[in-house]
C-alpha atoms as a PDB file:
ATOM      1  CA  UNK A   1       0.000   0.000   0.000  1.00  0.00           C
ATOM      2  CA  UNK A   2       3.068   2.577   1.266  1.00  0.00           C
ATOM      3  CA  UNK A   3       4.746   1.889  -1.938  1.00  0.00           C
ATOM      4  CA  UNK A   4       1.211   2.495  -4.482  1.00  0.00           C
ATOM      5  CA  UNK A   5       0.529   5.540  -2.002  1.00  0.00           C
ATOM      6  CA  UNK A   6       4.206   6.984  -3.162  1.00  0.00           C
ATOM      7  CA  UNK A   7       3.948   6.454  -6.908  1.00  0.00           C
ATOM      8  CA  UNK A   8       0.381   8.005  -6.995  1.00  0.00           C
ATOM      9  CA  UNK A   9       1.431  10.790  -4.551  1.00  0.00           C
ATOM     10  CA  UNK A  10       4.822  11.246  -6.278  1.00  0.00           C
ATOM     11  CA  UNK A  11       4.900  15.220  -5.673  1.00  0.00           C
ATOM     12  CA  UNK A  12       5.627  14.326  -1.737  1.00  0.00           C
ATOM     13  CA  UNK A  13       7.942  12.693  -0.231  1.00  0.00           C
ATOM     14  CA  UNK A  14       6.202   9.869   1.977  1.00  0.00           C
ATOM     15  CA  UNK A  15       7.848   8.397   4.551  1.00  0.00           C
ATOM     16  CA  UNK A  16       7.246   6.194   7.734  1.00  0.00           C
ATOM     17  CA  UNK A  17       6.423   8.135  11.100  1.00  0.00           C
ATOM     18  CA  UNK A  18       8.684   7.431  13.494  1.00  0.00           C
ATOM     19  CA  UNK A  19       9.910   7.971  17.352  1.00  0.00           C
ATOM     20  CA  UNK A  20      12.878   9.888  15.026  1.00  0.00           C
ATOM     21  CA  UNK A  21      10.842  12.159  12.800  1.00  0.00           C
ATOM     22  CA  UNK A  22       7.705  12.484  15.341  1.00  0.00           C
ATOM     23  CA  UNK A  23       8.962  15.927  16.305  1.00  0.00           C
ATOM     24  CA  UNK A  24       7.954  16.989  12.631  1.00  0.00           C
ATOM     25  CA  UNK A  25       4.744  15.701  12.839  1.00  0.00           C
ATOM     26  CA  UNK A  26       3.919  17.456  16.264  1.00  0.00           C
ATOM     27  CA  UNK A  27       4.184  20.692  13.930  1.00  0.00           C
ATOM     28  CA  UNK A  28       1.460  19.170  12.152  1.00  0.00           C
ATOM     29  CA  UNK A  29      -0.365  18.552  15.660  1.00  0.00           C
ATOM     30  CA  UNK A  30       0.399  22.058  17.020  1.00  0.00           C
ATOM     31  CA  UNK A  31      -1.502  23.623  14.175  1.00  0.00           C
ATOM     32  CA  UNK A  32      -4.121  21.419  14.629  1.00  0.00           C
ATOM     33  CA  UNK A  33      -5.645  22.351  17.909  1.00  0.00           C
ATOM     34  CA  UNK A  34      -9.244  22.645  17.219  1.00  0.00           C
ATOM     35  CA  UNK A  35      -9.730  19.160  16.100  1.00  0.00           C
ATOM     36  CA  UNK A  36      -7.888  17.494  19.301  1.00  0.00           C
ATOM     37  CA  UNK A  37     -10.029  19.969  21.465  1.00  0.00           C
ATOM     38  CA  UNK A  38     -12.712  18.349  19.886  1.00  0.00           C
ATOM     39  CA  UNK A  39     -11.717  14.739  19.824  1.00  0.00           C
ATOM     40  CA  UNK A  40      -9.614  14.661  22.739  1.00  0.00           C
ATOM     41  CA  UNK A  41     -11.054  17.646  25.010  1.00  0.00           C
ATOM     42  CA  UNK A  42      -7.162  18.890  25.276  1.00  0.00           C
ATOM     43  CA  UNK A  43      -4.714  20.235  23.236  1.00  0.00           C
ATOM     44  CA  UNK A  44      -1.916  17.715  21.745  1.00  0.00           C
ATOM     45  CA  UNK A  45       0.821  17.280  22.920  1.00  0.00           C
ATOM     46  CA  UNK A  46       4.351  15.211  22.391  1.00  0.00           C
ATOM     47  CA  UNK A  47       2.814  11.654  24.820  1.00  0.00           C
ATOM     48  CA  UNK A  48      -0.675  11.908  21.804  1.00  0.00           C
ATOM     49  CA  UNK A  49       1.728  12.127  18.827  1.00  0.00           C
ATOM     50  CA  UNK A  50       3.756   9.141  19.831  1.00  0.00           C
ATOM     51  CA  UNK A  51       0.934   7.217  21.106  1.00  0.00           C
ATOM     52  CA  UNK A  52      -0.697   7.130  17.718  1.00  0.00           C
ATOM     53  CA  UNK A  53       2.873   5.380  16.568  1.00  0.00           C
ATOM     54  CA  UNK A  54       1.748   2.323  18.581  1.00  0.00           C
ATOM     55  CA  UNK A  55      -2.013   2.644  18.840  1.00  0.00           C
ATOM     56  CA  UNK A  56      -4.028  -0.350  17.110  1.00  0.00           C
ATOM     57  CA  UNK A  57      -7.338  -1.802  17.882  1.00  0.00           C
ATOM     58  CA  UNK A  58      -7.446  -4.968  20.110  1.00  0.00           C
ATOM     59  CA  UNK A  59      -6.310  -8.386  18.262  1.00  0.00           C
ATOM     60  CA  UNK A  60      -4.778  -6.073  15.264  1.00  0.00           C
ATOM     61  CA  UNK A  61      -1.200  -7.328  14.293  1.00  0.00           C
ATOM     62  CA  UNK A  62       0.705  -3.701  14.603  1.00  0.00           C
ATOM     63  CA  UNK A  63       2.209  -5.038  10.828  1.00  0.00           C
ATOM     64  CA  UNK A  64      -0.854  -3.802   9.204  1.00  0.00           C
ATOM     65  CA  UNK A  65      -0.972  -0.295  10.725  1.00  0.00           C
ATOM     66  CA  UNK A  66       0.627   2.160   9.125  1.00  0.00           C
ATOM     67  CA  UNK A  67       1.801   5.694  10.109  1.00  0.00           C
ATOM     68  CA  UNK A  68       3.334   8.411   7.464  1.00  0.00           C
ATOM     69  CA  UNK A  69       3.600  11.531   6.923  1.00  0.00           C
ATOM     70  CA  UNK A  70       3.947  13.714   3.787  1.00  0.00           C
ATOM     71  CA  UNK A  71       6.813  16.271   2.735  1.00  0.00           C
ATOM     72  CA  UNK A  72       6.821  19.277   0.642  1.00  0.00           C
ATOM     73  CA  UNK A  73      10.476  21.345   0.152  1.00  0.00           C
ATOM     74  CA  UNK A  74      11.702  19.701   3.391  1.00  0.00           C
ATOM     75  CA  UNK A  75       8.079  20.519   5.526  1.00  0.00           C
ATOM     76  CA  UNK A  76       5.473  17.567   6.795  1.00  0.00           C
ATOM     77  CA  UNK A  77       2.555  18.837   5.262  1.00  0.00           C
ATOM     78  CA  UNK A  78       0.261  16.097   6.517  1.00  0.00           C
ATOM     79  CA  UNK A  79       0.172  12.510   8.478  1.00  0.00           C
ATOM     80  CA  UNK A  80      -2.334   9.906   7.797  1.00  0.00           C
ATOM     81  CA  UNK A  81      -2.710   6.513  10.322  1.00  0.00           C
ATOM     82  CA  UNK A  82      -4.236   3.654   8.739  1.00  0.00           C
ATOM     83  CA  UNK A  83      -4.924  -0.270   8.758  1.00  0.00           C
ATOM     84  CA  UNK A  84      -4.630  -2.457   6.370  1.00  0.00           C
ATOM     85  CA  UNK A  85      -7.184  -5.622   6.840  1.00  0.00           C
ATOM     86  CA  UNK A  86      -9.358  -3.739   9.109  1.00  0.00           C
ATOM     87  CA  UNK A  87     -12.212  -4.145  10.382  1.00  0.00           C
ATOM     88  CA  UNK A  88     -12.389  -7.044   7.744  1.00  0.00           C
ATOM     89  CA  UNK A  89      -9.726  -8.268   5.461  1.00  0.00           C
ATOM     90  CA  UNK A  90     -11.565  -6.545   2.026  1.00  0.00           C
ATOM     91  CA  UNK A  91     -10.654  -2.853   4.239  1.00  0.00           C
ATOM     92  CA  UNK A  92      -9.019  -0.318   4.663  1.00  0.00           C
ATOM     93  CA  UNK A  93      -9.709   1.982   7.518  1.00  0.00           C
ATOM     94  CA  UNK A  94      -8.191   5.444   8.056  1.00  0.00           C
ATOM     95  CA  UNK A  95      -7.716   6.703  11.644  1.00  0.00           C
ATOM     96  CA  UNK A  96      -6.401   9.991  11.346  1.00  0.00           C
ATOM     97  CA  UNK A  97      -5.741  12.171   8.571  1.00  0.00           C
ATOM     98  CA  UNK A  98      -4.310  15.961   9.288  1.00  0.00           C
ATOM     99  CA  UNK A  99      -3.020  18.537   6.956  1.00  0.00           C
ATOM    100  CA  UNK A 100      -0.920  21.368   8.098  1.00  0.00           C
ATOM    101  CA  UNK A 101      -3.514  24.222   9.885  1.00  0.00           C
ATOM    102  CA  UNK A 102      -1.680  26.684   7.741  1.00  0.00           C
ATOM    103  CA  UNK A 103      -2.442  24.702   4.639  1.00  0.00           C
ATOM    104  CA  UNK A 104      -5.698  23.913   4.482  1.00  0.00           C
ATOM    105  CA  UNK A 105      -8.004  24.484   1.563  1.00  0.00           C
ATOM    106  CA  UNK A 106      -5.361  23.988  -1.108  1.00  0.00           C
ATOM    107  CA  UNK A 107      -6.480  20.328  -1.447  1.00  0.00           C
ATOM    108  CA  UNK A 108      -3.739  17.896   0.090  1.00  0.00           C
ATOM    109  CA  UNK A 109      -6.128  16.391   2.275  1.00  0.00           C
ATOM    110  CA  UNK A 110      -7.928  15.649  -1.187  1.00  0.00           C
ATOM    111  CA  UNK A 111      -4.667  14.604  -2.999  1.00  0.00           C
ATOM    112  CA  UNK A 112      -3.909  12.305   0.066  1.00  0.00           C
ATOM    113  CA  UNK A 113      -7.284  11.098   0.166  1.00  0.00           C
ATOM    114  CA  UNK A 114      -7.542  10.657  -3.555  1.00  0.00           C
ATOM    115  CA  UNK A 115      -4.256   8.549  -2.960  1.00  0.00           C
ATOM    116  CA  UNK A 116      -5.298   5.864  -0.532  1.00  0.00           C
ATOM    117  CA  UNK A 117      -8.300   5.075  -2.790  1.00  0.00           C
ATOM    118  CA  UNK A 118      -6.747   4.746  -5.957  1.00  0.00           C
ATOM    119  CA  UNK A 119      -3.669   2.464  -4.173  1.00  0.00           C
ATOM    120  CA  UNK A 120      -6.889   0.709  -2.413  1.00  0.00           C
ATOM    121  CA  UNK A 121      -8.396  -0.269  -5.755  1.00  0.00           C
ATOM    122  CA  UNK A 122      -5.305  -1.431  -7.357  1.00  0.00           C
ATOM    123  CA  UNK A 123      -4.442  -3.474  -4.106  1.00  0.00           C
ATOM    124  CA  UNK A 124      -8.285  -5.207  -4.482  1.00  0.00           C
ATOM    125  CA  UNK A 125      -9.581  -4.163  -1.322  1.00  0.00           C
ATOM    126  CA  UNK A 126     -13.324  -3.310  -1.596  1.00  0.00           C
ATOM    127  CA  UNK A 127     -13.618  -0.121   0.301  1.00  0.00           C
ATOM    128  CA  UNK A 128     -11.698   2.604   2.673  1.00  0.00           C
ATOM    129  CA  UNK A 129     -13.442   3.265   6.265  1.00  0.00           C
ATOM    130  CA  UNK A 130     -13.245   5.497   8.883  1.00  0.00           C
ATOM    131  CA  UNK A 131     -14.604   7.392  11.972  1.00  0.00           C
ATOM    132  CA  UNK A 132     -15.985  10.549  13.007  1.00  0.00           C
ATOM    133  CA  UNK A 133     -16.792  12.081  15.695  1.00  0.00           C
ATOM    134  CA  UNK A 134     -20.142  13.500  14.844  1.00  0.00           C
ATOM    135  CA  UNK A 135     -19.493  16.833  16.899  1.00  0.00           C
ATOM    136  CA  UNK A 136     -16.340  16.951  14.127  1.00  0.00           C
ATOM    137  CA  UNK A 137     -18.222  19.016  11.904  1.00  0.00           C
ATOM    138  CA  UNK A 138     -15.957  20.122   9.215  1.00  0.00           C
ATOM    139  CA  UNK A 139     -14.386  16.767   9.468  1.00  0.00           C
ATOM    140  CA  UNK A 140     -17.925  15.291   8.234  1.00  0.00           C
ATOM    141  CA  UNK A 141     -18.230  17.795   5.628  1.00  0.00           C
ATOM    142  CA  UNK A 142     -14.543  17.278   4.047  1.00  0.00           C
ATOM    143  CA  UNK A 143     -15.164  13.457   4.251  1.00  0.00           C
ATOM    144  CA  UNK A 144     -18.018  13.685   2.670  1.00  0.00           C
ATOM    145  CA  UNK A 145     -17.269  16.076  -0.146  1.00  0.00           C
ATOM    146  CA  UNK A 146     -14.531  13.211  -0.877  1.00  0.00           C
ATOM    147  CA  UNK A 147     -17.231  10.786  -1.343  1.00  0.00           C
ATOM    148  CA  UNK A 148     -17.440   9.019   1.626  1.00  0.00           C
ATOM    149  CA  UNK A 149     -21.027   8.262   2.897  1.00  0.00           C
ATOM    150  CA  UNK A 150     -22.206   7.064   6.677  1.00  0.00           C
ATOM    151  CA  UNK A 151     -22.854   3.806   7.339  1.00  0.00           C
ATOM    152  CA  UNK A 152     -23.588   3.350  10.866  1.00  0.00           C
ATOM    153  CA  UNK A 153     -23.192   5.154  14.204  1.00  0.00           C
ATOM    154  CA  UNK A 154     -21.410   3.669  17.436  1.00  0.00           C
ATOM    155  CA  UNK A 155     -19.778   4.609  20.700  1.00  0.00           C
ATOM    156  CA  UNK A 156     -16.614   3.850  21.313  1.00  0.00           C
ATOM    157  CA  UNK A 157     -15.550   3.560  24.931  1.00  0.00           C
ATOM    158  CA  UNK A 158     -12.031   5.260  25.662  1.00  0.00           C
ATOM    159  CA  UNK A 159     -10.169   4.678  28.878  1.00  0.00           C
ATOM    160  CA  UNK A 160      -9.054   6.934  31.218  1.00  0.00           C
ATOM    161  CA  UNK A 161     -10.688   9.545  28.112  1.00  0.00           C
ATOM    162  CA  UNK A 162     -14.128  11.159  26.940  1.00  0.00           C
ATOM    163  CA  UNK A 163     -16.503   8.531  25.223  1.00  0.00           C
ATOM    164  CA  UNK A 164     -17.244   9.353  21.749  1.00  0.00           C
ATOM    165  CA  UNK A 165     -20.260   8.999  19.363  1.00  0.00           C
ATOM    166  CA  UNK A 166     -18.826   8.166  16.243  1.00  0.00           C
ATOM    167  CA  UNK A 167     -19.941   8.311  12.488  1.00  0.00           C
ATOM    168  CA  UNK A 168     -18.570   5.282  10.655  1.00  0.00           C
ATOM    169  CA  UNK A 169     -17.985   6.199   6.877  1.00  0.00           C
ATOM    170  CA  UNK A 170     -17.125   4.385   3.788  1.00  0.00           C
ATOM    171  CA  UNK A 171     -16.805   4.866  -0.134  1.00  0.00           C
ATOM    172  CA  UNK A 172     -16.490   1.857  -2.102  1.00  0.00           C
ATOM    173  CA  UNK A 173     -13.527   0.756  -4.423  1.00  0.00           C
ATOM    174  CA  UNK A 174     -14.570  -2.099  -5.723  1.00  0.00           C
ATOM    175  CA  UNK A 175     -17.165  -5.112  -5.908  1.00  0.00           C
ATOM    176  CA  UNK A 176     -15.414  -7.372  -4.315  1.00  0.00           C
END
């Protein structure tokens, strides 16, 4: 998927988040403030950006999760978190996608998003998935002016954090 992801997105550089490049992405975070308030009732900080490194669901092999971030003239522009096989095998799921604050609205989200579908198709996976929060707004209008619908609603449980009501939402890439 990483390597599909590249070739489409060939304009950025795409690389692997990790515990030595993480203080690039919490630029990324910082300027992204709103959306943790939201999600996370808190601003991020350095312990939420290297916690989504590591975070998978229960039972997921940490293999299929995948954390990058994308580079412009030296500068992450954007990270996006997602599983491969998840929650079924035909799936993709996205858990986080954020662009730069102080480029949004000049379509990289888009571009990324655009991306992971097209890579999705040609790796035969049926659709992409993911969650809002359904206080997350803007984050339900941008997925859905990519084409994603809702599905289904749930709550997902959080320890020792705020509960949240989420939006599940898919677009399809194939019939399989």
């Amino acid at each position: 998927m990483i390597d599909e992801i590249r070739r489409i997105l060939s304009e950025y550089e795409t690389n692997t988040i990790t515990k030595a490049n993480y203080d690039q992405v919490m630029k990324v975070y910082k300027t992204n403030q709103e959306y943790f308030l939201l999600t996370e009732g808190k601003v991020a900080d350095i312990e939420d950006c290297l916690a989504t490194i590591n975070e998978v669901p229960p039972s997921f092999d940490p293999k299929d999760k995948f954390f990058v971030g994308f580079w412009k003239d030296g500068n992450c522009v954007g990270v996006l978190d997602f599983l491969v096989g998840y929650p079924d095998q035909s799936c993709i799921w996205i858990g986080l996608l954020l662009i730069d604050g102080k480029l949004h609205r000049k379509q990289i989200g888009s571009k990324i998003v655009n991306a992971v579908l097209e890579a999705s198709k040609i790796k035969g996976y049926a659709s992409v998935q993911l969650g809002v929060v359904d206080t997350n707004i803007r984050g339900l209008k941008f997925w859905g002016k990519q084409g994603f619908e809702g599905t289904r609603a749930s709550r997902v449980e959080r320890k020792d954090k705020p509960d949240w009501n989420v939006i599940v939402m898919e677009e399809r890439v194939s019939n399989v």
